[in-house]
C-alpha atoms as a PDB file:
ATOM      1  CA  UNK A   1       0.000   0.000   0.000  1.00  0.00           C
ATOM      2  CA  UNK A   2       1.136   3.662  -0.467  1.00  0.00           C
ATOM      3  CA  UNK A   3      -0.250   6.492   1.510  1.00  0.00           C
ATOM      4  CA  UNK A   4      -2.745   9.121  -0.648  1.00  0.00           C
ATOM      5  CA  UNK A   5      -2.467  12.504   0.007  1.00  0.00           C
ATOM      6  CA  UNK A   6      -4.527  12.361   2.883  1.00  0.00           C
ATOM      7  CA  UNK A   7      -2.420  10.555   4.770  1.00  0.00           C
ATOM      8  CA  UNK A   8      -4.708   6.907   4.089  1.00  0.00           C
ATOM      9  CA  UNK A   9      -3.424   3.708   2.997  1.00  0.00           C
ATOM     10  CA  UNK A  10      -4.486   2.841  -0.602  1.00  0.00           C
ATOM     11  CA  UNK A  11      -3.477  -0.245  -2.444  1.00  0.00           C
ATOM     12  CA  UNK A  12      -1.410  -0.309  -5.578  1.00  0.00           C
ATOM     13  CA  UNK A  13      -2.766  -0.957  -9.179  1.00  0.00           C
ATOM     14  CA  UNK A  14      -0.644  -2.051 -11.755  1.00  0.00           C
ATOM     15  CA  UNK A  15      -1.600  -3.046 -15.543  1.00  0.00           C
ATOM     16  CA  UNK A  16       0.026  -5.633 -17.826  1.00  0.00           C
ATOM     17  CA  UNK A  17      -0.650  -6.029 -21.198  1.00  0.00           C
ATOM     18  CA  UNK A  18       1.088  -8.196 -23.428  1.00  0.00           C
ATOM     19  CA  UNK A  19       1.120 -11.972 -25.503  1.00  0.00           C
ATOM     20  CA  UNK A  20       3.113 -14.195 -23.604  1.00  0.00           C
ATOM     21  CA  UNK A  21       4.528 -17.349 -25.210  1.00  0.00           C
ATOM     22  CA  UNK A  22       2.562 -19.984 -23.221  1.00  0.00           C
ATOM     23  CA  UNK A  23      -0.564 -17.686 -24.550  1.00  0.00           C
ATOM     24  CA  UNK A  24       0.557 -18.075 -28.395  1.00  0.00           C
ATOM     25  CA  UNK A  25       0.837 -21.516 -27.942  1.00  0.00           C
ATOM     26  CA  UNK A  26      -2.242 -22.398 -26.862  1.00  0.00           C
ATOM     27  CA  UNK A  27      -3.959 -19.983 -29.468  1.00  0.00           C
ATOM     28  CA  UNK A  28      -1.932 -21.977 -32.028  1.00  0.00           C
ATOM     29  CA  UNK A  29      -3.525 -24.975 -30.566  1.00  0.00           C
ATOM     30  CA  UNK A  30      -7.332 -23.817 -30.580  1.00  0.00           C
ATOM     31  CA  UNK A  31      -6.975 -22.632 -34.504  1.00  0.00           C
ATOM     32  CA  UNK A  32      -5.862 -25.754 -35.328  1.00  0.00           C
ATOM     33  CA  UNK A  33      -7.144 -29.208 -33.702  1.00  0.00           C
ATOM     34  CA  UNK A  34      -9.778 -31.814 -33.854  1.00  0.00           C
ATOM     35  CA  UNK A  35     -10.782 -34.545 -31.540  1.00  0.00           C
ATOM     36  CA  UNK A  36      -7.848 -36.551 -31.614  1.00  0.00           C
ATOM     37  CA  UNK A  37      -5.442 -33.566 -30.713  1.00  0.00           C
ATOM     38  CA  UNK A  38      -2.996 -30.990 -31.826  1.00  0.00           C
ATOM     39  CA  UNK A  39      -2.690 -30.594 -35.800  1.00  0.00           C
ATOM     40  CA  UNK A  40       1.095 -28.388 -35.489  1.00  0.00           C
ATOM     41  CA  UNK A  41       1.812 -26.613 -39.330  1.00  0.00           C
ATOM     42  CA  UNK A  42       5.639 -26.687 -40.350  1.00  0.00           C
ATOM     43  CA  UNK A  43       6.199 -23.230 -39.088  1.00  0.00           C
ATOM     44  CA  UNK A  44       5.143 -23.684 -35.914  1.00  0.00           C
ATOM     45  CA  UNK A  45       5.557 -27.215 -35.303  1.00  0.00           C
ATOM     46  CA  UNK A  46       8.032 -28.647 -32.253  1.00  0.00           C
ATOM     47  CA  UNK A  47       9.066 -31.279 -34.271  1.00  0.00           C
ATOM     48  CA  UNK A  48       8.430 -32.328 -38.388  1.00  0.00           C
ATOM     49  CA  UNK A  49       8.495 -35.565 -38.071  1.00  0.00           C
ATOM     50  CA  UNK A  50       7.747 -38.496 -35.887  1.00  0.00           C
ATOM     51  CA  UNK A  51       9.745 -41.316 -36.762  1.00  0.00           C
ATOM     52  CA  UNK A  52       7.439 -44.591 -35.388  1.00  0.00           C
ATOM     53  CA  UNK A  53       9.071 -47.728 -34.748  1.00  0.00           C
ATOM     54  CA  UNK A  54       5.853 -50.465 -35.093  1.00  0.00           C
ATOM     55  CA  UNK A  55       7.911 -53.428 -33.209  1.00  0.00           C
ATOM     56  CA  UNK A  56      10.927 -51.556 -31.568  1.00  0.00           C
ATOM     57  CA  UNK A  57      12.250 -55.006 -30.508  1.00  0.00           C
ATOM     58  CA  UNK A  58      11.851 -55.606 -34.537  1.00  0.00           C
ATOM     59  CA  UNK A  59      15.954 -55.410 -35.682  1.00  0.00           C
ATOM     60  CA  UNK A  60      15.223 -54.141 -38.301  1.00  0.00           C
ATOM     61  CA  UNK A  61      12.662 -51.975 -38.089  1.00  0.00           C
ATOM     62  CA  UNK A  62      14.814 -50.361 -35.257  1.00  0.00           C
ATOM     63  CA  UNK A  63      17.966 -50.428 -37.366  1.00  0.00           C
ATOM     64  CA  UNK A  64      16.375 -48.282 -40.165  1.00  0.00           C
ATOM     65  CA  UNK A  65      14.500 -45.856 -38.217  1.00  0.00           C
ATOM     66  CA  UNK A  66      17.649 -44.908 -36.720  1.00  0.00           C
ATOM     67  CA  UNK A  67      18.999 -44.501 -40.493  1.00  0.00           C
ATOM     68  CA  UNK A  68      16.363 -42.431 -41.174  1.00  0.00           C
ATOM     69  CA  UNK A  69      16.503 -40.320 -37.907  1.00  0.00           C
ATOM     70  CA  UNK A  70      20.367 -39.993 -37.985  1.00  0.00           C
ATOM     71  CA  UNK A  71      20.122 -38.565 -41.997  1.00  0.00           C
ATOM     72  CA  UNK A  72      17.426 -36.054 -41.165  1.00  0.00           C
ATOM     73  CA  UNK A  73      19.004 -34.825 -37.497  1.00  0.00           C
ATOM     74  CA  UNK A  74      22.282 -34.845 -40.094  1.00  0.00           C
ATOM     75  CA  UNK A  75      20.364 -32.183 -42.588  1.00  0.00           C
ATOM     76  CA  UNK A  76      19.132 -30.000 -39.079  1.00  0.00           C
ATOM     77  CA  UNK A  77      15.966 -31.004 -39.174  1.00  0.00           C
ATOM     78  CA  UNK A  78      13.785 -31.629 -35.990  1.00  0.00           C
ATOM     79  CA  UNK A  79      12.710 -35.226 -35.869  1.00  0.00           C
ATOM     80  CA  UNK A  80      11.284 -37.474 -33.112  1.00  0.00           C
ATOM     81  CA  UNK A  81      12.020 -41.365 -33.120  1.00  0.00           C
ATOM     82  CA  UNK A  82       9.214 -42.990 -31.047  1.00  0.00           C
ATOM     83  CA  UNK A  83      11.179 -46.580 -30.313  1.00  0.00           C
ATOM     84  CA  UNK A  84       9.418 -46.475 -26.891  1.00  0.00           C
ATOM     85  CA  UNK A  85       8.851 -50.121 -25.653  1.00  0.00           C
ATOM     86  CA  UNK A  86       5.234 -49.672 -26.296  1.00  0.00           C
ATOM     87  CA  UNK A  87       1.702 -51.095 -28.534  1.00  0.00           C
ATOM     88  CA  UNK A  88       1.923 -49.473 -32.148  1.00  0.00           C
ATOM     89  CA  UNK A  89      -1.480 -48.183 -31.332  1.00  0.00           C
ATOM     90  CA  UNK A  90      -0.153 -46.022 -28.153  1.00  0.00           C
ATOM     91  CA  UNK A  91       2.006 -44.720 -30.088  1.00  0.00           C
ATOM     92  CA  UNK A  92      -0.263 -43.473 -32.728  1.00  0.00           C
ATOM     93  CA  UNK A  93      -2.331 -42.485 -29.918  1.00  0.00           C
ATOM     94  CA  UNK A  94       0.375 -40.201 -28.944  1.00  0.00           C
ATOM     95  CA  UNK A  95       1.465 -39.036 -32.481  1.00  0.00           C
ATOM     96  CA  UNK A  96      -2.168 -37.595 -33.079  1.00  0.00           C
ATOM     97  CA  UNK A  97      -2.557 -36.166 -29.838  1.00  0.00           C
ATOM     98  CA  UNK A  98       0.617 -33.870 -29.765  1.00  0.00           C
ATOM     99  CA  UNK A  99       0.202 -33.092 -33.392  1.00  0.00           C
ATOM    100  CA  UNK A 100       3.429 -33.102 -35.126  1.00  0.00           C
ATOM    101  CA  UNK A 101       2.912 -32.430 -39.201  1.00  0.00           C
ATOM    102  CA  UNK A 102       4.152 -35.847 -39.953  1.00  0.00           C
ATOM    103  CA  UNK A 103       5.060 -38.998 -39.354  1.00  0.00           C
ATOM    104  CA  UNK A 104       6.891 -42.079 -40.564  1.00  0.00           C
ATOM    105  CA  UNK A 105       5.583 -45.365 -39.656  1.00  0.00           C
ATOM    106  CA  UNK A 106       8.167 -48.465 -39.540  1.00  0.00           C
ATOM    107  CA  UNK A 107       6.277 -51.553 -40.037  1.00  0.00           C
ATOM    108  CA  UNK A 108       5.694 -55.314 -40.275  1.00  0.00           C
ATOM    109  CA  UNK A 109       5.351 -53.642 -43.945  1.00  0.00           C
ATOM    110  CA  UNK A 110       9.647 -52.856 -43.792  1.00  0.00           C
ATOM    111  CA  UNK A 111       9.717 -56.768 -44.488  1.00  0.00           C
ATOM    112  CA  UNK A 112       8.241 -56.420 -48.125  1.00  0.00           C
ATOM    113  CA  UNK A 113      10.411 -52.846 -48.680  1.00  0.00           C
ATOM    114  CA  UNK A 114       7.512 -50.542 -47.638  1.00  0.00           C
ATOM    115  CA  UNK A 115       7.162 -47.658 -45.068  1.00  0.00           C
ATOM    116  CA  UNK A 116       3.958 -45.477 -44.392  1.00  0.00           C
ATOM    117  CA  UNK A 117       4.083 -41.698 -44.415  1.00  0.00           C
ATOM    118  CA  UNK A 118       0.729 -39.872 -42.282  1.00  0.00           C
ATOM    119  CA  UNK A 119       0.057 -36.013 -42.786  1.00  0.00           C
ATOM    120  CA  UNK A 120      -1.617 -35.428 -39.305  1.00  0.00           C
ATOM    121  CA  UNK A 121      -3.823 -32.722 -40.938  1.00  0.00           C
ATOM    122  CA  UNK A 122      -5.955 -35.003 -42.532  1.00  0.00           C
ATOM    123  CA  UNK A 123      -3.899 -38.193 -41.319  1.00  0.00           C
ATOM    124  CA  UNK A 124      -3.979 -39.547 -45.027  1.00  0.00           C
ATOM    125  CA  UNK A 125      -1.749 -42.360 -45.305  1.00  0.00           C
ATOM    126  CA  UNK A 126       0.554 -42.686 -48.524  1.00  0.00           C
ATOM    127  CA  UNK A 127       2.660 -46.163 -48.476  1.00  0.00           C
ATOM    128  CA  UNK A 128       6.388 -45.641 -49.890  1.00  0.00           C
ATOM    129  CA  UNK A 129       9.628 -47.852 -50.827  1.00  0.00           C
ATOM    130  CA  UNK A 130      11.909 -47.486 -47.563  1.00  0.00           C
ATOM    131  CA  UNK A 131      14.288 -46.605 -50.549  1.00  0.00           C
ATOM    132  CA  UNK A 132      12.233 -43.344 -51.634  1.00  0.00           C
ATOM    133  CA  UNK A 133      11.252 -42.524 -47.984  1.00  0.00           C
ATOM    134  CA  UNK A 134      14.148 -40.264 -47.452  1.00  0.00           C
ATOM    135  CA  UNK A 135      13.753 -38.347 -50.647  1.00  0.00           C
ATOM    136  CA  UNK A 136       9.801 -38.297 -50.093  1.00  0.00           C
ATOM    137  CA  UNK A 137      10.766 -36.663 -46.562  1.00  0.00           C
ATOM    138  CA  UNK A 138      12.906 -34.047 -47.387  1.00  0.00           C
ATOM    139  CA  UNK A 139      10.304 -32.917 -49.728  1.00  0.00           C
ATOM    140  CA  UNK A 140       7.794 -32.905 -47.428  1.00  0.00           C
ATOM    141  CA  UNK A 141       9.610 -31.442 -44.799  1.00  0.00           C
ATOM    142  CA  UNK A 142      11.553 -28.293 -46.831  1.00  0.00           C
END
């Protein structure tokens, strides 16, 4: 409190006006979501990609996520690899929940030389040669 010029105690007021980070974010979030989650555009996105190992006690499903990560992280671009000890499905649950613009989904499918690519936004799925993915990638993610 300060004292007025009357000699009485009067409490302080004090005004703050501004967009704080933590506000933007969550903004971001409410223009752009659905009932699965967060649906993050490149520009603002934590991450690009999330790299999803299917079977992450799979060899090689493992082995050539890690390819795949260790290329992109190579080029600077943000990537997640998701080789969490956990169902496929909880991880997908995760994926569309936080959002990220895409992700790469390493599969029983890796056996017959396929991979999946998902756009979050509309989660379409587009099946690729593991041998293309990278390419296929660094378009999407430029």
């Amino acid at each position: 409190t300060f004292l007025d010029k009357n000699g009485k105690a009067q409490p302080f007021y004090m005004g703050c006006y501004g967009v704080g980070v933590s506000r933007l974010v969550a903004v971001m979030i409410e223009a752009s979501h659905d009932e699965k989650g967060c649906i993050w555009n490149k520009q603002t996105a934590p991450y690009l990609l999330d790299i999803i190992v299917s079977n992450s006690k799979d060899e090689a499903q493992s082995a050539y996520a890690e390819e795949i990560y260790s290329a992109l992280m190579q080029e600077r671009l943000s990537v997640l690899l998701d080789d969490r000890n956990e169902r496929f499905g909880f991880k997908m649950k995760d994926y569309e929940l936080i959002g990220l613009p895409y992700a790469l989904i390493v599969g029983k499918e890796l056996e017959e030389g396929f991979v999946e690519i998902v756009e979050r936004k509309t989660l379409e799925k587009t099946v690729v040669k593991k041998e293309e993915a990278l390419l296929k990638l660094r378009e999407l993610l430029a």
